[in-house]
Protein backbone atom coordinates (compact mmCIF):
# COMPACT_ATOMS: atom_id res chain seq x y z
CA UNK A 1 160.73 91.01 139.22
CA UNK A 2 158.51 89.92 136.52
CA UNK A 3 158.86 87.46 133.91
CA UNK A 4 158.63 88.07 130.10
CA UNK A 5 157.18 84.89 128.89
CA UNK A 6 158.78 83.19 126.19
CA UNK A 7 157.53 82.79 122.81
CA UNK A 8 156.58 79.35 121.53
CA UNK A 9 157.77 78.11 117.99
CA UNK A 10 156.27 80.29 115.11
CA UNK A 11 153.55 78.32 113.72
CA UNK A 12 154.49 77.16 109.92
CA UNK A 13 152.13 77.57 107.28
CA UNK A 14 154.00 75.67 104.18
CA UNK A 15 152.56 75.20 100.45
CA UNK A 16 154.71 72.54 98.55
CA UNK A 17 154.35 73.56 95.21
CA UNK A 18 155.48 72.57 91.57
CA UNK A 19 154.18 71.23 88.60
CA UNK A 20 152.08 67.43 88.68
CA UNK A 21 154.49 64.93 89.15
CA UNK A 22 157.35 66.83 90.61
CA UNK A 23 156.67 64.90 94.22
CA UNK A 24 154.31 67.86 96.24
CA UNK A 25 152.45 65.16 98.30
CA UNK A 26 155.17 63.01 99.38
CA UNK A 27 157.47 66.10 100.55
CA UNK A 28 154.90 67.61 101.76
CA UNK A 29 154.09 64.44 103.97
CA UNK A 30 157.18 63.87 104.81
CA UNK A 31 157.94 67.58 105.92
CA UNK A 32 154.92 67.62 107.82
CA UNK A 33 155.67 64.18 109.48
CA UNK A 34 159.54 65.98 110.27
CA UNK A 35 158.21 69.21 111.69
CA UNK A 36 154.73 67.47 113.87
CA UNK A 37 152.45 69.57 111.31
CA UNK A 38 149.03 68.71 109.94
CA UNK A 39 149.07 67.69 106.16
CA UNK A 40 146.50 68.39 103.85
CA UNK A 41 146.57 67.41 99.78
CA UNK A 42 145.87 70.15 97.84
CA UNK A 43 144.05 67.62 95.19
CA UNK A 44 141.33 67.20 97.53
CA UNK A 45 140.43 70.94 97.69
CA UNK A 46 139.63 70.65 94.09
CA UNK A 47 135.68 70.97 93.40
CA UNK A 48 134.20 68.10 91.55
CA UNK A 49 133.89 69.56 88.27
CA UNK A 50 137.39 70.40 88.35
CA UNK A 51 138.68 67.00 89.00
CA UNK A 52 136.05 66.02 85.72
CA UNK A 53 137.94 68.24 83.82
CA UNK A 54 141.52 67.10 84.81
CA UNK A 55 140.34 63.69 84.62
CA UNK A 56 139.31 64.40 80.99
CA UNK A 57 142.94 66.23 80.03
CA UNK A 58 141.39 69.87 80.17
CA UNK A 59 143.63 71.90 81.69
CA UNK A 60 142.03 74.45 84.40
CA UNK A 61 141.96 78.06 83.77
CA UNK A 62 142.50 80.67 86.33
CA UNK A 63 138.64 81.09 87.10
CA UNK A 64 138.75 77.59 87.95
CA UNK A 65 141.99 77.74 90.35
CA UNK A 66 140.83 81.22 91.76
CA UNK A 67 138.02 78.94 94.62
CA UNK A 68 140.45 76.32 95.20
CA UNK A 69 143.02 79.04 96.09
CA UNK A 70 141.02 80.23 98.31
CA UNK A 71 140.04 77.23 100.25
CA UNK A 72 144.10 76.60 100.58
CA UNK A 73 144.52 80.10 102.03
CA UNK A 74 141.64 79.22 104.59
CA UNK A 75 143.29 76.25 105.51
CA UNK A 76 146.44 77.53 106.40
CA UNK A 77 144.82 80.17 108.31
CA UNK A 78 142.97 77.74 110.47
CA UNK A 79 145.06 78.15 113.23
CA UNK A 80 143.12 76.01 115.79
CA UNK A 81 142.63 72.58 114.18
CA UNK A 82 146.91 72.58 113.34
CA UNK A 83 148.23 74.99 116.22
CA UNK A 84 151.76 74.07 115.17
CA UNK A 85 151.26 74.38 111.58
CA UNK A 86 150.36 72.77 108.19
CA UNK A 87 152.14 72.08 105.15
CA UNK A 88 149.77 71.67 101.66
CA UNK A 89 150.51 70.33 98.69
CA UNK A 90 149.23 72.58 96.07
CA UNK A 91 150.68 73.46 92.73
CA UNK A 92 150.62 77.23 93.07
CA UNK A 93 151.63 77.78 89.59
CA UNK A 94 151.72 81.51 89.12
CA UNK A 95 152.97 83.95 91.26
CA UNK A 96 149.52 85.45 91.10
CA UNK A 97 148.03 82.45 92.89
CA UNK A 98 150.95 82.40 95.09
CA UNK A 99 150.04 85.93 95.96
CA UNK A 100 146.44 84.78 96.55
CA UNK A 101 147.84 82.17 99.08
CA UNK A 102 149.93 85.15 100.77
CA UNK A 103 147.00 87.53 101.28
CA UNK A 104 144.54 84.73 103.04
CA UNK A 105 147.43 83.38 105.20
CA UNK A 106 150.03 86.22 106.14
CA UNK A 107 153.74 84.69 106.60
CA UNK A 108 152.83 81.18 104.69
CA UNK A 109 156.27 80.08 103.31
CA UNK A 110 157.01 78.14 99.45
CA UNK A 111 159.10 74.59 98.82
CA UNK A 112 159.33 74.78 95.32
CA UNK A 113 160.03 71.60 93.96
CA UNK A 114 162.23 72.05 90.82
CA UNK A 115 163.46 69.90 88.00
CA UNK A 116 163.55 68.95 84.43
CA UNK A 117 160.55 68.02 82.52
CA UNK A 118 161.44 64.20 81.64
CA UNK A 119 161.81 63.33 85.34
CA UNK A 120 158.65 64.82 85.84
CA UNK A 121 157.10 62.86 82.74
CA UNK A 122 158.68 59.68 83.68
CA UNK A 123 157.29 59.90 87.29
CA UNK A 124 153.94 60.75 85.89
CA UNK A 125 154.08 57.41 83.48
CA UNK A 126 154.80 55.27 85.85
CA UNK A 127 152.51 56.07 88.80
CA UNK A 128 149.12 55.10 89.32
CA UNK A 129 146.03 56.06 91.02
CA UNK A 130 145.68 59.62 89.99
CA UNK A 131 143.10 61.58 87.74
CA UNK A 132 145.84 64.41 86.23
CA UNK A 133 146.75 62.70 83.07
CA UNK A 134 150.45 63.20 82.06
CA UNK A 135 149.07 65.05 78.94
CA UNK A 136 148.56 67.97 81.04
CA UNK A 137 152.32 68.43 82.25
CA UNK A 138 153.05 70.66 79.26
CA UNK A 139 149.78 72.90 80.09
CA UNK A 140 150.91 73.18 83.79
CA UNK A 141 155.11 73.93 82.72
CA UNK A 142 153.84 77.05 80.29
CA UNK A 143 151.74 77.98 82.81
CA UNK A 144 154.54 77.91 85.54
CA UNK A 145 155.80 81.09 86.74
CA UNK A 146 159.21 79.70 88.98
CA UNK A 147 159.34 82.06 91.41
CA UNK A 148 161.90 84.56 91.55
CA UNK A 149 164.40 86.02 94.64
CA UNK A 150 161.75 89.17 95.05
CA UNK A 151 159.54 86.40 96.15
CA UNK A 152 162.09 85.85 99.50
CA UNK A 153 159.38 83.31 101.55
CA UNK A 154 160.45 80.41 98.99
CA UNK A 155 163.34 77.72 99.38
CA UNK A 156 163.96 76.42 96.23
CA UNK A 157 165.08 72.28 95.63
CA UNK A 158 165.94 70.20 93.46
CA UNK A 159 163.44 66.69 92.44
CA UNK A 160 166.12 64.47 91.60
CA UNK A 161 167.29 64.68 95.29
CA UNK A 162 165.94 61.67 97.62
CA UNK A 163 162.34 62.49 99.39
CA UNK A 164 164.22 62.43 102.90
CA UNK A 165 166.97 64.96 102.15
CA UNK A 166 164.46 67.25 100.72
CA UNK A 167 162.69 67.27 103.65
CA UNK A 168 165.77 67.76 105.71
CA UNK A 169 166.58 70.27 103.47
CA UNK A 170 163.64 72.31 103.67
CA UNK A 171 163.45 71.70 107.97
CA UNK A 172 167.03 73.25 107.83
CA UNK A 173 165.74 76.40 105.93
CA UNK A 174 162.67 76.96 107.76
CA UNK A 175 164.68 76.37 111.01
CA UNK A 176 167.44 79.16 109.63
CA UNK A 177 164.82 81.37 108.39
CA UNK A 178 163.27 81.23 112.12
CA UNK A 179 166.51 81.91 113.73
């Protein structure tokens, strides 16, 4: 009699998106510390005369985002440096950049971190080290497009919850969605 072999876990392909300041880099670390994934920062995708413009409180239009979108998709899709997976940290604003994301790396799955605008603006205030100047966070909320049920790859969770029980959180509905 022969064996069927088993399949192995389904590789995860994650984008932690929201607006700046809404925590993408630390879930995303700490989801892909959870689940044994790679972790990249979206930031660092950015090309140079991007980061200039952030840096100078210009917000990016979508010819800007469109490369940088594109080098996220081809990271996710690079299945042989993160066999298990990888989990980015990218803003992913619009559904059609979300849809961008979808169409370079098939079955990639959303954490959309959610929450009101003065948590966001207090957390931007008060950190330190980073070239998107809180000035921008009302460019990047009228650009936001939260994404909606048709869009059924994308668990949904709340900022003011601690760092460790969104990450459990978002294990527990990647592990149900898997099931």
């Amino acid at each position: 009699m022969e064996e069927t072999p088993t399949a192995g876990p389904r590789r995860i392909a994650l984008i932690v998106m929201g607006v700046s300041g809404s925590g993408k880099s630390t879930v995303a670390a700490g989801i892909a510390s959870a689940l044994g994934l790679a972790f990249i920062d979206g930031d660092g995708l950015h090309a140079p005369a991007s980061v200039a413009r952030m840096r100078a409180g210009i917000a990016l239009t979508d010819e800007d985002r469109w490369p940088w979108l594109d080098r996220i998709g081809a990271c996710l899709g690079e299945q042989g440096k993160s066999p298990r997976g990888m989990a980015i940290a990218c803003s992913a604003l619009k559904r059609a950049y979300r849809d961008r994301i979808r169409a370079a790396a098939p079955g990639v799955r959303f954490v959309f971190l959610d929450g009101p605008a003065a948590l966001i603006e207090t957390r931007m205030a008060t950190r330190t080290g980073h070239y998107m100047p809180s000035t921008l966070l009302a460019s990047q909320l009228q650009t936001l497009e939260p994404p909606g049920p048709e869009e059924g790859d994308v668990v949904r969770v709340a900022i003011e919850l601690p760092v460790d029980e969104i990450v459990r959180r978002v294990a527990a509905a990647l592990s149900a969605a898997d099931a």
